[in-house]
C-alpha atoms as a PDB file:
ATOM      1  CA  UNK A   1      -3.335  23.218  -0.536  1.00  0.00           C
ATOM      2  CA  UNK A   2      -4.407  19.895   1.782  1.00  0.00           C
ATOM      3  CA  UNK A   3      -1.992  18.963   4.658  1.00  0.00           C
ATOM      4  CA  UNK A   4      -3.613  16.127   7.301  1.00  0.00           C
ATOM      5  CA  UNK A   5      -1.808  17.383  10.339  1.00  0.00           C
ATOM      6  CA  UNK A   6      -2.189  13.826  12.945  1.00  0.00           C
ATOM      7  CA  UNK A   7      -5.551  13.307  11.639  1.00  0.00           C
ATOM      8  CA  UNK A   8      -7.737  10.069  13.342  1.00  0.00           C
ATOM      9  CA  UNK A   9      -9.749   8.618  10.674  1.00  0.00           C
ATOM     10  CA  UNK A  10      -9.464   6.795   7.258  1.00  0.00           C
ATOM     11  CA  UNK A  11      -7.648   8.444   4.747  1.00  0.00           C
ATOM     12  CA  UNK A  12      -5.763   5.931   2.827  1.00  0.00           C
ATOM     13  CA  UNK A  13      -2.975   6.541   5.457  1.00  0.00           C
ATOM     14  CA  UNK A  14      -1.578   2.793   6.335  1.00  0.00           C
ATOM     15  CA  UNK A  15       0.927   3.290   9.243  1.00  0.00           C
ATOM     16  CA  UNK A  16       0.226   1.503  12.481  1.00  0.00           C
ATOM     17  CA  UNK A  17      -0.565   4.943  13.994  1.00  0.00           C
ATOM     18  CA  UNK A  18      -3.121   5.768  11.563  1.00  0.00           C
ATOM     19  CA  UNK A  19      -4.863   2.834  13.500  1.00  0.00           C
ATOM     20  CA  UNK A  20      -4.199   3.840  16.660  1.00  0.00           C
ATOM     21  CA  UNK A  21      -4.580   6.541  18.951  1.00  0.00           C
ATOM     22  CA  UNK A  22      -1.610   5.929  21.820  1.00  0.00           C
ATOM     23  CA  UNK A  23       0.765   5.682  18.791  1.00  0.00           C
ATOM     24  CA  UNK A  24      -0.635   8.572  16.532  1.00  0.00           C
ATOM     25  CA  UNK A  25      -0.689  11.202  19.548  1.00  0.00           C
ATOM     26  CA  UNK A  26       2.452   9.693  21.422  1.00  0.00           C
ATOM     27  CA  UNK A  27       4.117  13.555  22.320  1.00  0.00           C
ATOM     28  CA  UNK A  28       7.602  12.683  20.995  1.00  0.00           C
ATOM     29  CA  UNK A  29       5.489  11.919  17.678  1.00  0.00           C
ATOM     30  CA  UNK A  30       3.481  15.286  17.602  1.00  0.00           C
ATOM     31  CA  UNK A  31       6.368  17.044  18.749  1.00  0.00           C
ATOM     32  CA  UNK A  32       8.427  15.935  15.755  1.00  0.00           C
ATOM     33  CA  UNK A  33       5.638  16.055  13.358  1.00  0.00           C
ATOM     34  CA  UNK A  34       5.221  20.130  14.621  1.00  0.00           C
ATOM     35  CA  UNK A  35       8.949  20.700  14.351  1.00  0.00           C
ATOM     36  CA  UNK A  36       8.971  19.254  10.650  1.00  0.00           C
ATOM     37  CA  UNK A  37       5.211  21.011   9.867  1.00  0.00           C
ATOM     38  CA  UNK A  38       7.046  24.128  11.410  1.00  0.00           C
ATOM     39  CA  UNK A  39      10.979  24.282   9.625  1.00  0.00           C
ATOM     40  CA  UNK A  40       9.435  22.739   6.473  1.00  0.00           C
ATOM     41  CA  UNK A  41       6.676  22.645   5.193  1.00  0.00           C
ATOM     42  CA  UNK A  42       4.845  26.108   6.308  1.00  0.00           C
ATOM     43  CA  UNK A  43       8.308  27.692   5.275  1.00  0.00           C
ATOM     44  CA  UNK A  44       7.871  26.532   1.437  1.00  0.00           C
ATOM     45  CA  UNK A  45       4.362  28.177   1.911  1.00  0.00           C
ATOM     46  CA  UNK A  46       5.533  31.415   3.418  1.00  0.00           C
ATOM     47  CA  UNK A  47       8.149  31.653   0.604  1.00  0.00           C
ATOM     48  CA  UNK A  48       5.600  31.162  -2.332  1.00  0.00           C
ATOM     49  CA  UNK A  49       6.332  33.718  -5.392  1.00  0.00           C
ATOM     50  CA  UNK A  50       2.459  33.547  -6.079  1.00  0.00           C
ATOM     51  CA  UNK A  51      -0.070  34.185  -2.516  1.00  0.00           C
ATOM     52  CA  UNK A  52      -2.836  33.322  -4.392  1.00  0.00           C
ATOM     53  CA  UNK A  53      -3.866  30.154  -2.591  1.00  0.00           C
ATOM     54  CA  UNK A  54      -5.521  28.439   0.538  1.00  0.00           C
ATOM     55  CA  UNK A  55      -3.974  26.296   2.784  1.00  0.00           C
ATOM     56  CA  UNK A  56      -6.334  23.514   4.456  1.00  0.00           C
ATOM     57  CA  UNK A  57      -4.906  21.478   7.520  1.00  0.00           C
ATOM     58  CA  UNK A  58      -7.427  18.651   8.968  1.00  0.00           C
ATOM     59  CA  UNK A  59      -6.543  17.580  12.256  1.00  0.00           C
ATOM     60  CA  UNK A  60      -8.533  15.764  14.765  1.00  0.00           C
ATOM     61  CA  UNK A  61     -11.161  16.689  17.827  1.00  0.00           C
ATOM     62  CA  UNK A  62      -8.702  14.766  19.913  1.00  0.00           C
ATOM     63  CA  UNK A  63      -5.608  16.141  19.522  1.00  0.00           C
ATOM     64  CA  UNK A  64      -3.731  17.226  22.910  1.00  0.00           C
ATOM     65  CA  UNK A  65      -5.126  20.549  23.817  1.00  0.00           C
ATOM     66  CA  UNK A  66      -0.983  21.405  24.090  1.00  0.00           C
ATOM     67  CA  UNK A  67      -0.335  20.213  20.392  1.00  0.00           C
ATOM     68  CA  UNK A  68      -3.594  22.037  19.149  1.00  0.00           C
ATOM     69  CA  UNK A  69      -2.657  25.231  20.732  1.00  0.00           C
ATOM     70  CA  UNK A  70       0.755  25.064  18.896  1.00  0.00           C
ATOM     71  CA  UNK A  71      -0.699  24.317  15.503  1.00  0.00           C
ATOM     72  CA  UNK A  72      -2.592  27.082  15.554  1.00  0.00           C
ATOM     73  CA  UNK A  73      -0.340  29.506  17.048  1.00  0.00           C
ATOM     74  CA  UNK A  74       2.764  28.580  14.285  1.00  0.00           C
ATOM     75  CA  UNK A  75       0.017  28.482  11.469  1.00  0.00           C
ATOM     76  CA  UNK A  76      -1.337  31.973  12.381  1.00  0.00           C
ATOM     77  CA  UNK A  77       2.528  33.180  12.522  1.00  0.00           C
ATOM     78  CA  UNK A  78       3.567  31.782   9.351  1.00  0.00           C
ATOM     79  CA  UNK A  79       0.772  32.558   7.156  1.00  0.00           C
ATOM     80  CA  UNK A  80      -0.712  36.110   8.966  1.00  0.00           C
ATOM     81  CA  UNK A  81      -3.555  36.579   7.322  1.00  0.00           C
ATOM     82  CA  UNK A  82      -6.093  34.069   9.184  1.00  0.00           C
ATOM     83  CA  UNK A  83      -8.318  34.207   6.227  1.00  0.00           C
ATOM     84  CA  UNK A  84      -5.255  32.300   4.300  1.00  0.00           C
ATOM     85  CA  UNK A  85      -5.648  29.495   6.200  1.00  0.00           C
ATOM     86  CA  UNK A  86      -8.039  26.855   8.008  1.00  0.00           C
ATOM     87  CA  UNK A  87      -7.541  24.634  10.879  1.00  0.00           C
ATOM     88  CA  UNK A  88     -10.594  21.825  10.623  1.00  0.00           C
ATOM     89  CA  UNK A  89     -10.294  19.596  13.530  1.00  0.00           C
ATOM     90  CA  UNK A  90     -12.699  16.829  13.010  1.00  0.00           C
ATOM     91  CA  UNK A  91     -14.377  13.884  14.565  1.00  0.00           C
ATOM     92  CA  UNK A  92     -13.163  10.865  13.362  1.00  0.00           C
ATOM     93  CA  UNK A  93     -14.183   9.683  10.018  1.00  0.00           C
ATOM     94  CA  UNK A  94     -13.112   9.561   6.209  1.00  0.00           C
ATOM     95  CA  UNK A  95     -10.886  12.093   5.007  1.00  0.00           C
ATOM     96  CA  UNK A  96     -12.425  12.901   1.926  1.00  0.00           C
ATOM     97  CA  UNK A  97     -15.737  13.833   3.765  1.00  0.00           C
ATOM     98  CA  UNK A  98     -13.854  16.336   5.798  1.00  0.00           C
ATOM     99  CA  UNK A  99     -12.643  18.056   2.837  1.00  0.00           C
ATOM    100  CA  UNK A 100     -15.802  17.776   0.639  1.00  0.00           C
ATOM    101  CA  UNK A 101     -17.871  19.564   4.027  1.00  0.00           C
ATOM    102  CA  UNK A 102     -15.185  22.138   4.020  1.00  0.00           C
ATOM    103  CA  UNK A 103     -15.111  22.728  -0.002  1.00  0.00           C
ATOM    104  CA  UNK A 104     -18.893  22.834  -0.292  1.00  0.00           C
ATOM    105  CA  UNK A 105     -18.837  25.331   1.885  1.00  0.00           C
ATOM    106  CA  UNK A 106     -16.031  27.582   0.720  1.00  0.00           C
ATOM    107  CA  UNK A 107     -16.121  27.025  -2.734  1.00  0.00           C
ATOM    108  CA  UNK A 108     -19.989  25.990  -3.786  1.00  0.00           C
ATOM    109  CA  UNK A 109     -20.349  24.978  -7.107  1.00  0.00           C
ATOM    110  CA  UNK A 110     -16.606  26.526  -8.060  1.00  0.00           C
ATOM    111  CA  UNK A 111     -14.264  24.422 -10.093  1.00  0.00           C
ATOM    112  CA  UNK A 112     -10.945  23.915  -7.320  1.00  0.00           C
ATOM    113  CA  UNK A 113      -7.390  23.212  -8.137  1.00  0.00           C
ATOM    114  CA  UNK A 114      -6.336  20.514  -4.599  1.00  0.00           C
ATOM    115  CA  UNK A 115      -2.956  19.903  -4.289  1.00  0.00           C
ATOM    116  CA  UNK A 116      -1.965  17.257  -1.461  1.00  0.00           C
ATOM    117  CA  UNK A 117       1.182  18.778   0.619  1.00  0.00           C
ATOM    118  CA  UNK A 118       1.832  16.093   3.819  1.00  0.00           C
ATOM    119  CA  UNK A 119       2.781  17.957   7.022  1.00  0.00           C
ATOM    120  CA  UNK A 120       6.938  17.042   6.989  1.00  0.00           C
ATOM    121  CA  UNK A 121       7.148  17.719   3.046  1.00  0.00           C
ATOM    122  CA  UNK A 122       7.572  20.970   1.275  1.00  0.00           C
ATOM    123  CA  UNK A 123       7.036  22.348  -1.989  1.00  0.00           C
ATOM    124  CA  UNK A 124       9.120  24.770  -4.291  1.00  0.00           C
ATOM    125  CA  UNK A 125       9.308  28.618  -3.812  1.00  0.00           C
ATOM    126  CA  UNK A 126       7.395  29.070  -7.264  1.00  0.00           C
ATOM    127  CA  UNK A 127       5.136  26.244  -6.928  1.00  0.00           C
ATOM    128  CA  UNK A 128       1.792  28.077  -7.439  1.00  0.00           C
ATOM    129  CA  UNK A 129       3.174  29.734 -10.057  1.00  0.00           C
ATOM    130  CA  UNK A 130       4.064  27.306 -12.174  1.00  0.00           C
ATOM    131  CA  UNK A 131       1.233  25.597 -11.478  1.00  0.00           C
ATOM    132  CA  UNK A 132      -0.902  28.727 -12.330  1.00  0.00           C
ATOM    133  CA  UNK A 133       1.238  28.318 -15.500  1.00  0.00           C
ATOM    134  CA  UNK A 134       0.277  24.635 -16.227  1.00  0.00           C
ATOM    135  CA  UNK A 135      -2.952  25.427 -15.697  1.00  0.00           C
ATOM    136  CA  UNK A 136      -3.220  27.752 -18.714  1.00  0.00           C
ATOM    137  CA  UNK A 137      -1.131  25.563 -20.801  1.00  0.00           C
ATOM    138  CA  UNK A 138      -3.619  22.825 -20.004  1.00  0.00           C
ATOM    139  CA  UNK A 139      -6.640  25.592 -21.366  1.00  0.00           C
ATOM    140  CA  UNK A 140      -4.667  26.228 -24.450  1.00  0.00           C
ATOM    141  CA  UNK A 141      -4.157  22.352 -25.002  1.00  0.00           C
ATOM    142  CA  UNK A 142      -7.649  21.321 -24.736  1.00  0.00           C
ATOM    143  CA  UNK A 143     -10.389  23.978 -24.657  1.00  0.00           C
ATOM    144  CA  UNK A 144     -12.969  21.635 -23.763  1.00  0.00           C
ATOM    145  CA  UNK A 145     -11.411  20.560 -20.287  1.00  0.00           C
ATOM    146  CA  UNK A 146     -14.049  21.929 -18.144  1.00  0.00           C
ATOM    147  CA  UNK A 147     -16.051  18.912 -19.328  1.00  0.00           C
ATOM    148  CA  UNK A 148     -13.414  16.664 -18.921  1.00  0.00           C
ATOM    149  CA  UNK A 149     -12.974  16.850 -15.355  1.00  0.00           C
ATOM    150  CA  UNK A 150     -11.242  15.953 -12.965  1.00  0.00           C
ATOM    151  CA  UNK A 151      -7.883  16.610 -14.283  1.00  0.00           C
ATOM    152  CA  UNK A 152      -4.483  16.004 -12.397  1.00  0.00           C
ATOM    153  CA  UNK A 153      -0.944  17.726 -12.630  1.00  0.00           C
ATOM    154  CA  UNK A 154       2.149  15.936 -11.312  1.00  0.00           C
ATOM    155  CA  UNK A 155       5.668  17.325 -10.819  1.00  0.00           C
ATOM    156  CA  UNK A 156       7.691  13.786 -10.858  1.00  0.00           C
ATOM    157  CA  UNK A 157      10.930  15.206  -9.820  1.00  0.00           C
ATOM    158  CA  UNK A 158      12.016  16.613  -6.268  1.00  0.00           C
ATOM    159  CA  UNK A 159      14.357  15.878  -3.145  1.00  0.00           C
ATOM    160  CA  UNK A 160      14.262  13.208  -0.456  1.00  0.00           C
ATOM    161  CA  UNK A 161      15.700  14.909   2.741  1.00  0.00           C
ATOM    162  CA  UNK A 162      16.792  12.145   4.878  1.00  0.00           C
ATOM    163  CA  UNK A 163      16.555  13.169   8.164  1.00  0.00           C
ATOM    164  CA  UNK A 164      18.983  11.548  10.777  1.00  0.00           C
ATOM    165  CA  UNK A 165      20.787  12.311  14.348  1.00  0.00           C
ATOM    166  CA  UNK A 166      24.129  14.197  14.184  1.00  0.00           C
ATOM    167  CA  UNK A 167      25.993  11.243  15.320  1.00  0.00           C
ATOM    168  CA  UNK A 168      25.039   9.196  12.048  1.00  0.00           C
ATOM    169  CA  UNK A 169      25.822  11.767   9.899  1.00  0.00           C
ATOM    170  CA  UNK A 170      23.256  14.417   9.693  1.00  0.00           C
ATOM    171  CA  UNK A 171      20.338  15.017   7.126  1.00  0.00           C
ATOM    172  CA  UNK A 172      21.331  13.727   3.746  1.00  0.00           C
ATOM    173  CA  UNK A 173      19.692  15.203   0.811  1.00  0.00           C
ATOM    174  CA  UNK A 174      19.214  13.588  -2.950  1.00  0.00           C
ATOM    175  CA  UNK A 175      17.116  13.400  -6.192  1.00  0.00           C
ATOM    176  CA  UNK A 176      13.825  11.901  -6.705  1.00  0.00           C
ATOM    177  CA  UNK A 177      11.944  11.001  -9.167  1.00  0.00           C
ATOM    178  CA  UNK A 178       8.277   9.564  -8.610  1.00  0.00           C
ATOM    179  CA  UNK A 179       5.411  10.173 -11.307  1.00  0.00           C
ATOM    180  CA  UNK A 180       2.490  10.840  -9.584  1.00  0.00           C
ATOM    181  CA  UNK A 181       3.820  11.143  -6.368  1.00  0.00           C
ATOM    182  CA  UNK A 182       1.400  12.485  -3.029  1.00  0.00           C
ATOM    183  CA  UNK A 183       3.520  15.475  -2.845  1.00  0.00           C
ATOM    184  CA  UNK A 184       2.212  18.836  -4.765  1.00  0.00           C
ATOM    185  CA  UNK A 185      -0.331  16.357  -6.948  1.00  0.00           C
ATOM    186  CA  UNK A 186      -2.959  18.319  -8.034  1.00  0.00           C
ATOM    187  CA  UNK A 187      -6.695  17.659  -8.901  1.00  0.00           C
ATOM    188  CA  UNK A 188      -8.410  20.069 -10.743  1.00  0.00           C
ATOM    189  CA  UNK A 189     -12.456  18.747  -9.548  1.00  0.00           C
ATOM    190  CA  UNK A 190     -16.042  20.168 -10.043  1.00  0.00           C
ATOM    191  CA  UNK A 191     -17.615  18.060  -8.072  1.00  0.00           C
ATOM    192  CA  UNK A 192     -15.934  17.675  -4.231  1.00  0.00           C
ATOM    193  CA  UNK A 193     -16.987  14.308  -3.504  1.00  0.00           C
ATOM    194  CA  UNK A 194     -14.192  13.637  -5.833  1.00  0.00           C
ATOM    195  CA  UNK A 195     -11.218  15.557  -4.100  1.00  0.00           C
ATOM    196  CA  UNK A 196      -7.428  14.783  -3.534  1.00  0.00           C
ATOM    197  CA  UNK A 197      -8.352  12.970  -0.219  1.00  0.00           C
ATOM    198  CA  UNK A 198     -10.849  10.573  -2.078  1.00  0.00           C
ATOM    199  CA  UNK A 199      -8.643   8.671  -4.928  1.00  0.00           C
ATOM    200  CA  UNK A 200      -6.063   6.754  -5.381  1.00  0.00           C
ATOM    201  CA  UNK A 201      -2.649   9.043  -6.359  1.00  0.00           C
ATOM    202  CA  UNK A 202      -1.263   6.424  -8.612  1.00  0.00           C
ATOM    203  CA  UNK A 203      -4.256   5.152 -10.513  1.00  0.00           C
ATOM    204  CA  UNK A 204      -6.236   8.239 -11.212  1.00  0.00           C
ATOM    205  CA  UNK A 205      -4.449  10.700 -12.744  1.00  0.00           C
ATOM    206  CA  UNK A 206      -3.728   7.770 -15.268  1.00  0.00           C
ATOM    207  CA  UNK A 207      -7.216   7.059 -15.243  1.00  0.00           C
ATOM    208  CA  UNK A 208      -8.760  10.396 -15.874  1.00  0.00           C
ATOM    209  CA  UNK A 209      -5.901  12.405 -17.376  1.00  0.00           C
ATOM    210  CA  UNK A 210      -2.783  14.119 -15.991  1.00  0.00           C
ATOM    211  CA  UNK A 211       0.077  16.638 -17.306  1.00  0.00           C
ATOM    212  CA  UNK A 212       3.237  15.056 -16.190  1.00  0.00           C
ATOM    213  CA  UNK A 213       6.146  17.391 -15.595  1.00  0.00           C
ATOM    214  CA  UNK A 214       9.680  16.195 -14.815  1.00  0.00           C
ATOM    215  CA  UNK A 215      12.374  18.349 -15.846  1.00  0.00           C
ATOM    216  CA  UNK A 216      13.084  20.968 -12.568  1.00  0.00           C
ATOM    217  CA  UNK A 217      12.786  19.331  -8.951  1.00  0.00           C
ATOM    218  CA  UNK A 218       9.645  21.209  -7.739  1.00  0.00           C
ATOM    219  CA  UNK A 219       9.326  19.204  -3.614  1.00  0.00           C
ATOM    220  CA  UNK A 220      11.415  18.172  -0.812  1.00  0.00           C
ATOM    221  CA  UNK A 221       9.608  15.071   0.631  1.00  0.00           C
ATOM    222  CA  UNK A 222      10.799  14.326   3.923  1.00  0.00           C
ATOM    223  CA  UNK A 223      11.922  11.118   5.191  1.00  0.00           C
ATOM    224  CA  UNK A 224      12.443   9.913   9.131  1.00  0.00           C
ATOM    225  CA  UNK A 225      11.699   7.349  11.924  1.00  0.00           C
ATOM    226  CA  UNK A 226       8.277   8.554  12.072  1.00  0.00           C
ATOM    227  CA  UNK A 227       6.602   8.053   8.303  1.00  0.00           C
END
């Protein structure tokens, strides 16, 4: 599972703060970003029916010492372990390198299931194991994917949580439904150099194959001031 937690470099992020540093390591930013990362998304991991995964968070080399500390201090309380979990904070430069280093060195050689999770987002409480599910289904369906790689799997339908201040209203919550969405897409890969940071989420799976899924809501995809 890949989360970019205020990551400096390209990564097909567009925002004005992926471009700059004042605005991408502003504190009010990083403290929201932590707050959401923290009551969201590492929640959704914590509460996974299936524990049978990795979760990957690139940050960068210049994130404020204060802001570093508390990543790694509510990562290391949510998911225990530390061997569940890796914190790579990197230089600046492409996302997808990043990744690749970190997967050629994990996983060598080893077919790996990616699935893109941003860090205010969240994913359902039997996410993995549905997914573990698809997966087979996928086998079963075509017994010569392994040579068809990569493959994707989308989950189309979810939540929007709009976040707001008390005084207009509080969060609102409400169906969504977005094929091929950057939220719990997943890219089944051989070869690293093409991971989940390194390809477009709209065109690819369309490109090299996908399972589309869109009956239960399987994400909560957050929305506020800052994304």
């Amino acid at each position: 599972i890949v989360t970019r937690f205020s990551f400096f470099g390209k990564s097909g992020w567009k925002s004005d703060a992926s471009r700059d540093r004042a605005l991408l390591f502003q504190p009010e930013r990083l403290q929201h970003r932590l707050r959401l990362f923290s009551q969201i998304t590492l929640p959704s991991l914590a509460a996974q029916t299936s524990r049978d995964f990795h979760h990957f968070i690139l940050t960068s080399r210049d994130l404020p010492e204060p802001t570093a500390a508390a990543l790694a201090d509510t990562c290391a309380r949510s998911h225990g372990d530390p061997g569940r979990y890796s914190i790579l904070a990197a230089r600046p430069m492409p996302a997808r390198a990043a990744l690749r280093r970190f997967l050629d060195r994990r996983y060598p050689g080893q077919v790996v299931a990616q699935v893109a999770l941003d860090d205010d987002d969240g994913l359902a409480a039997d996410f993995v194991e549905d997914l573990r599910r698809q997966f087979a289904l996928i086998e079963d369906e075509t017994p010569d994917i392994s040579q068809k790689l990569p493959h994707f799997v989308s989950y189309s339908r979810g939540f929007g949580l709009m976040l707001r201040d008390a005084a207009e209203g509080g969060p609102t919550l409400f169906r969504i439904r977005y094929p091929y969405i950057n939220l719990g897409l997943t890219m089944i890969a051989r070869d690293h150099a093409k991971n989940i940071l390194a390809i477009q989420h709209k065109n690819a799976p369309r490109k090299f194959g996908a399972r589309l899924i869109g009956d239960t809501p399987m994400y909560v995809r957050g929305i506020h001031d800052f994304n």
